[in-house]
Protein backbone atom coordinates (compact mmCIF):
# COMPACT_ATOMS: atom_id res chain seq x y z
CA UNK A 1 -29.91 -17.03 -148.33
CA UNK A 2 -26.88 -18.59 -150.20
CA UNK A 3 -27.89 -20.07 -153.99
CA UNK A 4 -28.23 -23.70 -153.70
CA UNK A 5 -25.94 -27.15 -153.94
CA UNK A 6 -26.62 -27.41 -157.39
CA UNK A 7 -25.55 -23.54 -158.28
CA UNK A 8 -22.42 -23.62 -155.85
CA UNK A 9 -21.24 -26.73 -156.81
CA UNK A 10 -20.66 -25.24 -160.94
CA UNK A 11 -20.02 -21.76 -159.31
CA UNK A 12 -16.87 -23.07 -156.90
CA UNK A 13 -15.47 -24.61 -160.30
CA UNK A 14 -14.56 -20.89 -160.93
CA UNK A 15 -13.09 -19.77 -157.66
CA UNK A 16 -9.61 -19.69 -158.72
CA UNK A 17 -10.37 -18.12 -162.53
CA UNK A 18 -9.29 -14.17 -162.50
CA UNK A 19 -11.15 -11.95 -164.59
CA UNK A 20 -8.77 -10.03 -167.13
CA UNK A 21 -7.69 -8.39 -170.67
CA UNK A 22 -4.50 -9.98 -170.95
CA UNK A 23 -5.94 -12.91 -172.71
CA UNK A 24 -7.67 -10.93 -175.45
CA UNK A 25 -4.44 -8.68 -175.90
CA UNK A 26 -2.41 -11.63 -176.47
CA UNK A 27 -4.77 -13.06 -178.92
CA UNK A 28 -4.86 -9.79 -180.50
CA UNK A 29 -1.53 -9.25 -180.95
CA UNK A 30 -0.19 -12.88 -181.17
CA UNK A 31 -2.95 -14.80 -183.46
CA UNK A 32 -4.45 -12.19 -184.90
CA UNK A 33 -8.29 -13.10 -183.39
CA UNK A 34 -10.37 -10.54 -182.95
CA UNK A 35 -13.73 -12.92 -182.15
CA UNK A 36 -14.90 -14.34 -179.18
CA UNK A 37 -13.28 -18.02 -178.34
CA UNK A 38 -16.38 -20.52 -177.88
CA UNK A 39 -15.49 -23.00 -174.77
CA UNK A 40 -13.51 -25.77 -176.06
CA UNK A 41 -10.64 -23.19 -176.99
CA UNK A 42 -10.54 -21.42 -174.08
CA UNK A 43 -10.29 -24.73 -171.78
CA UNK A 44 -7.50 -25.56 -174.32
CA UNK A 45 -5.77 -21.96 -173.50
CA UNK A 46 -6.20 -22.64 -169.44
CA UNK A 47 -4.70 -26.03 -169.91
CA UNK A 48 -1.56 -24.57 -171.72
CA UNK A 49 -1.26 -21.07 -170.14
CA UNK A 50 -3.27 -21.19 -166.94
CA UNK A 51 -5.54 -18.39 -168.39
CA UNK A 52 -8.86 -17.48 -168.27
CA UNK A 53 -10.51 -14.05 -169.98
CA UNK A 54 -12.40 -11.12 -169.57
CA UNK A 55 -16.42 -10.78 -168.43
CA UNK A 56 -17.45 -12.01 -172.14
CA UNK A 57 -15.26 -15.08 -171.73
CA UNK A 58 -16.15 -15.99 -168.10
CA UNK A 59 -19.52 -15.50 -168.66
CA UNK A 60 -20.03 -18.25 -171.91
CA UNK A 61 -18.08 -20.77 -169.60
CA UNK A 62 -20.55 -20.28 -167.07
CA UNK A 63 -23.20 -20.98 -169.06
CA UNK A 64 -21.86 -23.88 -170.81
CA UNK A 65 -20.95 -25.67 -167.16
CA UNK A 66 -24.17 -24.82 -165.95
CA UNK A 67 -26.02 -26.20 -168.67
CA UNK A 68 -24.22 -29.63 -168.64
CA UNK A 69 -25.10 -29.38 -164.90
CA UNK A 70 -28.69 -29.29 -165.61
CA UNK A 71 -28.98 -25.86 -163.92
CA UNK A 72 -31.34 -22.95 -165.86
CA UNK A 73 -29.17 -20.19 -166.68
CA UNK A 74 -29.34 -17.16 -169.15
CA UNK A 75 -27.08 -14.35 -169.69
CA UNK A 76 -27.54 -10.84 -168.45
CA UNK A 77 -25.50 -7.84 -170.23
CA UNK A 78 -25.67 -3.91 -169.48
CA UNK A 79 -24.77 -1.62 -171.85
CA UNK A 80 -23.59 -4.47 -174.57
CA UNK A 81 -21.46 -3.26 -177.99
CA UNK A 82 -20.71 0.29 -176.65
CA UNK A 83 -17.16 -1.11 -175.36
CA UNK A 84 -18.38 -0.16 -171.94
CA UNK A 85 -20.10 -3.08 -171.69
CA UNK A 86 -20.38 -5.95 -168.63
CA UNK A 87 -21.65 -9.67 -168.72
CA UNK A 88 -23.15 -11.91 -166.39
CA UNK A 89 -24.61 -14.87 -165.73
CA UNK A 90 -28.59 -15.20 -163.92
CA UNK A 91 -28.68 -18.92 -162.12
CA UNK A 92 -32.35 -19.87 -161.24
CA UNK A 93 -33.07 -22.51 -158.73
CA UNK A 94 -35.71 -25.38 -158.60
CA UNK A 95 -37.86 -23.27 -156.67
CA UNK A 96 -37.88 -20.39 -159.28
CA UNK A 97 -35.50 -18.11 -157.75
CA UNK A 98 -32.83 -15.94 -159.43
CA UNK A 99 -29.30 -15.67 -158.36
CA UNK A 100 -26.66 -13.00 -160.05
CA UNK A 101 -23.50 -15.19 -160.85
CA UNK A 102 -20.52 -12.29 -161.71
CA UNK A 103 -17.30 -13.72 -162.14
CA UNK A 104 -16.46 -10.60 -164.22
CA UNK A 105 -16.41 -8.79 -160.91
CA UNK A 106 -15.19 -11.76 -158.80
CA UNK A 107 -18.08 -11.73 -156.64
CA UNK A 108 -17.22 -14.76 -153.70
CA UNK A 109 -20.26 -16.08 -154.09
CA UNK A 110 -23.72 -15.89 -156.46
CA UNK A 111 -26.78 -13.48 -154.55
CA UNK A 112 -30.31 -13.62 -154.68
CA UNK A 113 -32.28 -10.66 -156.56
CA UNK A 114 -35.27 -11.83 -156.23
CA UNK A 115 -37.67 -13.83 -153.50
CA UNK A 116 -39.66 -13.37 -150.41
CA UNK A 117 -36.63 -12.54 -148.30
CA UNK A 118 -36.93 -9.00 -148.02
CA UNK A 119 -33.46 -8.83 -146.16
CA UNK A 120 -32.05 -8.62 -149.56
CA UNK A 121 -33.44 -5.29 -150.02
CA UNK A 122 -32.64 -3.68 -146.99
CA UNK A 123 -29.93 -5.36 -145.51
CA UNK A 124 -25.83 -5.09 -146.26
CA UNK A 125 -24.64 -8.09 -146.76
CA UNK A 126 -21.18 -9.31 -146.63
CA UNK A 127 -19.66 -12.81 -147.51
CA UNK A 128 -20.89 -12.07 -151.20
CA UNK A 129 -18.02 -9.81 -152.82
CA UNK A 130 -14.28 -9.16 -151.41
CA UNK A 131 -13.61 -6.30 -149.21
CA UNK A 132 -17.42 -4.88 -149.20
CA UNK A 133 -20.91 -5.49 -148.15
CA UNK A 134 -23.65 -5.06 -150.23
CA UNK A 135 -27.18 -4.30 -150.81
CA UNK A 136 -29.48 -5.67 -153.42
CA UNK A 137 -31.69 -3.22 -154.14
CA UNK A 138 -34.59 -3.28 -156.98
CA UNK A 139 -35.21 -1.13 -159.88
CA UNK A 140 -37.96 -0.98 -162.72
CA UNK A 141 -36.64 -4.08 -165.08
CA UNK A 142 -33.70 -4.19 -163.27
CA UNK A 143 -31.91 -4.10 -159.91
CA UNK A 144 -29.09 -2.67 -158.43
CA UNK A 145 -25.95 -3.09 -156.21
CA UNK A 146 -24.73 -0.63 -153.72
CA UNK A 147 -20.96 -1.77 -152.91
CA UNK A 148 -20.19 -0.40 -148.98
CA UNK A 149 -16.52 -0.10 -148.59
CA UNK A 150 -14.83 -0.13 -144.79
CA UNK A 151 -13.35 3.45 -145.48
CA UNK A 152 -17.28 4.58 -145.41
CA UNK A 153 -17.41 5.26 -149.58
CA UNK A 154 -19.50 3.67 -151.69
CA UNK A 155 -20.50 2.82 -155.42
CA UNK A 156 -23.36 1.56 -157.40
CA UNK A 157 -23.87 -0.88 -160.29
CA UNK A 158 -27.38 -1.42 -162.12
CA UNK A 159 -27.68 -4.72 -163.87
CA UNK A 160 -30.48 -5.52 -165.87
CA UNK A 161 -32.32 -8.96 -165.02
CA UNK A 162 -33.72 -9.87 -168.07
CA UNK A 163 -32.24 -12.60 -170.58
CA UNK A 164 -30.21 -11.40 -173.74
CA UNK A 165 -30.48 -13.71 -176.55
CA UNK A 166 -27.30 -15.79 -177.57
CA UNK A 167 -27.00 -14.26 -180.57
CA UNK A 168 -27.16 -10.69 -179.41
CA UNK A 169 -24.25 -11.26 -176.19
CA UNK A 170 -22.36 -13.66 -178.57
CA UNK A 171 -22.48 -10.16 -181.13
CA UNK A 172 -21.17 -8.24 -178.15
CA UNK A 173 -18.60 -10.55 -177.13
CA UNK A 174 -17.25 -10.45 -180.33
CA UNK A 175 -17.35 -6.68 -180.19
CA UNK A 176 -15.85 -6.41 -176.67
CA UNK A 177 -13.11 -9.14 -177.89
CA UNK A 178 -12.19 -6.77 -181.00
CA UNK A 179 -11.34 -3.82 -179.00
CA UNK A 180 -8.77 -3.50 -176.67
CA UNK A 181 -8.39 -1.42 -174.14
CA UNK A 182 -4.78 0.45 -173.53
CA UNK A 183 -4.77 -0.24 -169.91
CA UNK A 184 -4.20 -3.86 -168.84
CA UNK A 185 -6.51 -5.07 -166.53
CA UNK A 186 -6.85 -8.33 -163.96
CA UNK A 187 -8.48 -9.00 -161.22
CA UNK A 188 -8.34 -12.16 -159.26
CA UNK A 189 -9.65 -13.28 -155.59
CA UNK A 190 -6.80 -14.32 -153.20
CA UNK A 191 -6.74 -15.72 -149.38
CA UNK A 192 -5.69 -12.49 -146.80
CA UNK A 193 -5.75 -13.43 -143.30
CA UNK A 194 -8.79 -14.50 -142.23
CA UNK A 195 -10.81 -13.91 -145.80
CA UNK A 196 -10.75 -13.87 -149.54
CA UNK A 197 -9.82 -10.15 -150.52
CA UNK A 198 -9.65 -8.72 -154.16
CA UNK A 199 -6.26 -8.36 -156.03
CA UNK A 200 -6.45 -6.37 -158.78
CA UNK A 201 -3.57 -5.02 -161.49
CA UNK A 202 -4.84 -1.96 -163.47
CA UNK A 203 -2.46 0.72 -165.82
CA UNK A 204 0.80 -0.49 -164.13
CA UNK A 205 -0.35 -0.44 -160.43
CA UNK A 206 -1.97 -3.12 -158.20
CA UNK A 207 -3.36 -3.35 -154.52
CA UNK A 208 -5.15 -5.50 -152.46
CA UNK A 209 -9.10 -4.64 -151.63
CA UNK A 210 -9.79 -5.90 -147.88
CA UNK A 211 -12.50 -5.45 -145.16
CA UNK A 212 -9.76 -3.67 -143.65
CA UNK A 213 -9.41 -1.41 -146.51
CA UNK A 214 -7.05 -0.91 -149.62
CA UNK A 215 -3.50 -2.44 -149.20
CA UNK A 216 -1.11 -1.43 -151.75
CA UNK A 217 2.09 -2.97 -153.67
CA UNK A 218 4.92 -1.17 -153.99
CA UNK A 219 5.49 -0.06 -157.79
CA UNK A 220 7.38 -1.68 -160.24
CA UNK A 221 9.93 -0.19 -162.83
CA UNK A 222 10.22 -3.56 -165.85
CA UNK A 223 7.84 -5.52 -167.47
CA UNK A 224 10.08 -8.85 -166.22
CA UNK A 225 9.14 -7.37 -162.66
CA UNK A 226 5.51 -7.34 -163.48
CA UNK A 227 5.57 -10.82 -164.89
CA UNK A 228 7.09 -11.80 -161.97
CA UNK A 229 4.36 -10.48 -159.23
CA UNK A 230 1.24 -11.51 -161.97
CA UNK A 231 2.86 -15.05 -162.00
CA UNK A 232 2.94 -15.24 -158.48
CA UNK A 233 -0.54 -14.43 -158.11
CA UNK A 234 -2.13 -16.31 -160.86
CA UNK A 235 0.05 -19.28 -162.51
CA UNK A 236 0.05 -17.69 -165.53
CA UNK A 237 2.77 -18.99 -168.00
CA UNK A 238 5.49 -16.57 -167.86
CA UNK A 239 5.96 -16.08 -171.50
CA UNK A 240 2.07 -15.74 -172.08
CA UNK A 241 2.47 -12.70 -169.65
CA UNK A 242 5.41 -10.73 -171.07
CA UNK A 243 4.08 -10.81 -174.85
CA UNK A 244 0.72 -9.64 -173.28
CA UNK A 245 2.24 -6.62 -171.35
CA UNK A 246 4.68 -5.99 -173.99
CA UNK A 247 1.85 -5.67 -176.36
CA UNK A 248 0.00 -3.04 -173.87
CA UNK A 249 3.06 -1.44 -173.74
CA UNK A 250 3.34 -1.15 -177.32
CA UNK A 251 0.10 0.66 -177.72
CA UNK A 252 1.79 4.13 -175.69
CA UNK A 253 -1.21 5.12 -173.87
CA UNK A 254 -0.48 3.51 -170.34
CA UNK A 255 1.51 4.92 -167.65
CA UNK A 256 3.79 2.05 -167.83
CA UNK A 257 7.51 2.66 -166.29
């Protein structure tokens, strides 16, 4: 069962919006912010950069477009202020039922958790995240994902399905915005072939996730090469993306050529 008109129609607006810590980095080492940006400033930042921003920031936007949509929404967080944190959005529909919406993870598409359709707690599923089917399964509070890759491996993630206040995942955001993390991260969904696949860069390597399995880029040597191949796949302004990578690079603890 796919979420309904209402949900995809705010959900599509983010099809194009990677998920990364660039953004934060180059606040952090640029302007000196260390707090979460509220909406208005980060449509201001994708207007002059292209950017977007990390679970925290993708998350808040969410909200905030599916609130002037009309649709219910709350926020979902697991493991909030420990720096391993994640953040997502819950989407309910008129007739009560609750969708996970993930752009941290660039899922394609939002999944039902709940509802009489016991296929989603049995089945694997693909057409909801790149290069992977998955199965929605439940758990006391909570429920969990089981990610089935094509090369037969597998992983798990266990959200939690119950609202966090504002205050509380606008404390973590500012947490998870304060603390940067010495491997540069982005992750962004891209057309390959015949389907949307899962590009991600992560500590100076990237590779394309596929139903076909992992396809990887050859490595770079210079920073100008990387800004070159993270332009390419995102639009991000060119100078935006050396000062950020620069600034990982400054920090010594990457494996960066």
């Amino acid at each position: 069962m796919k979420a309904s008109k209402e949900i995809l129609a705010v959900w599509r607006k983010f099809d194009d919006f990677p998920m990364e810590t660039l953004t934060k980095a180059w606040l952090y080492s640029t302007q000196g912010n260390r707090k979460q940006r509220d909406v208005e400033t980060m449509k201001q930042h994708r207007a002059e950069f292209g950017v977007t921003g990390n679970c925290f920031d993708l998350a808040i936007w969410l909200l905030d477009e599916f609130k002037e949509a009309g649709v219910k929404a709350y926020p979902i967080g697991s493991e909030l202020g420990t720096g391993d944190d994640h953040a997502a959005v819950i989407a309910v529909d008129r007739m009560g039922r609750r969708f996970l919406c993930d752009l941290g993870d660039q899922w394609l598409q939002p999944i039902l958790i709940d509802g009489d359709d016991k296929a989603y707690t049995n089945e694997k599923l693909a057409g909801f995240f790149p290069g992977a089917e998955v199965q929605v399964l439940p758990e006391k509070g909570a429920f969990k994902v089981v990610y089935h890759r094509p090369n037969g491996k597998f992983s798990t993630q266990i959200y939690s399905a119950d609202s966090v206040s504002m205050g509380e995942f606008l404390a973590a955001a500012d947490f998870s915005q304060s603390h940067v993390y010495p491997k540069p991260l982005l992750e962004v969904r891209l057309p390959w072939e015949n389907e949307t696949a899962h590009w991600e860069f992560f500590d100076w390597k990237s590779f394309l996730s596929t139903s076909q399995g992992l396809v990887e880029d050859p490595p770079l040597a210079m920073i100008e090469e990387w800004v070159e191949r993270l332009h390419q796949k995102t639009g991000y302004d060119k100078t935006f993306l050396k000062e950020s990578l620069e600034y990982f690079k400054s920090l010594g603890e990457s494996s960066v050529p």
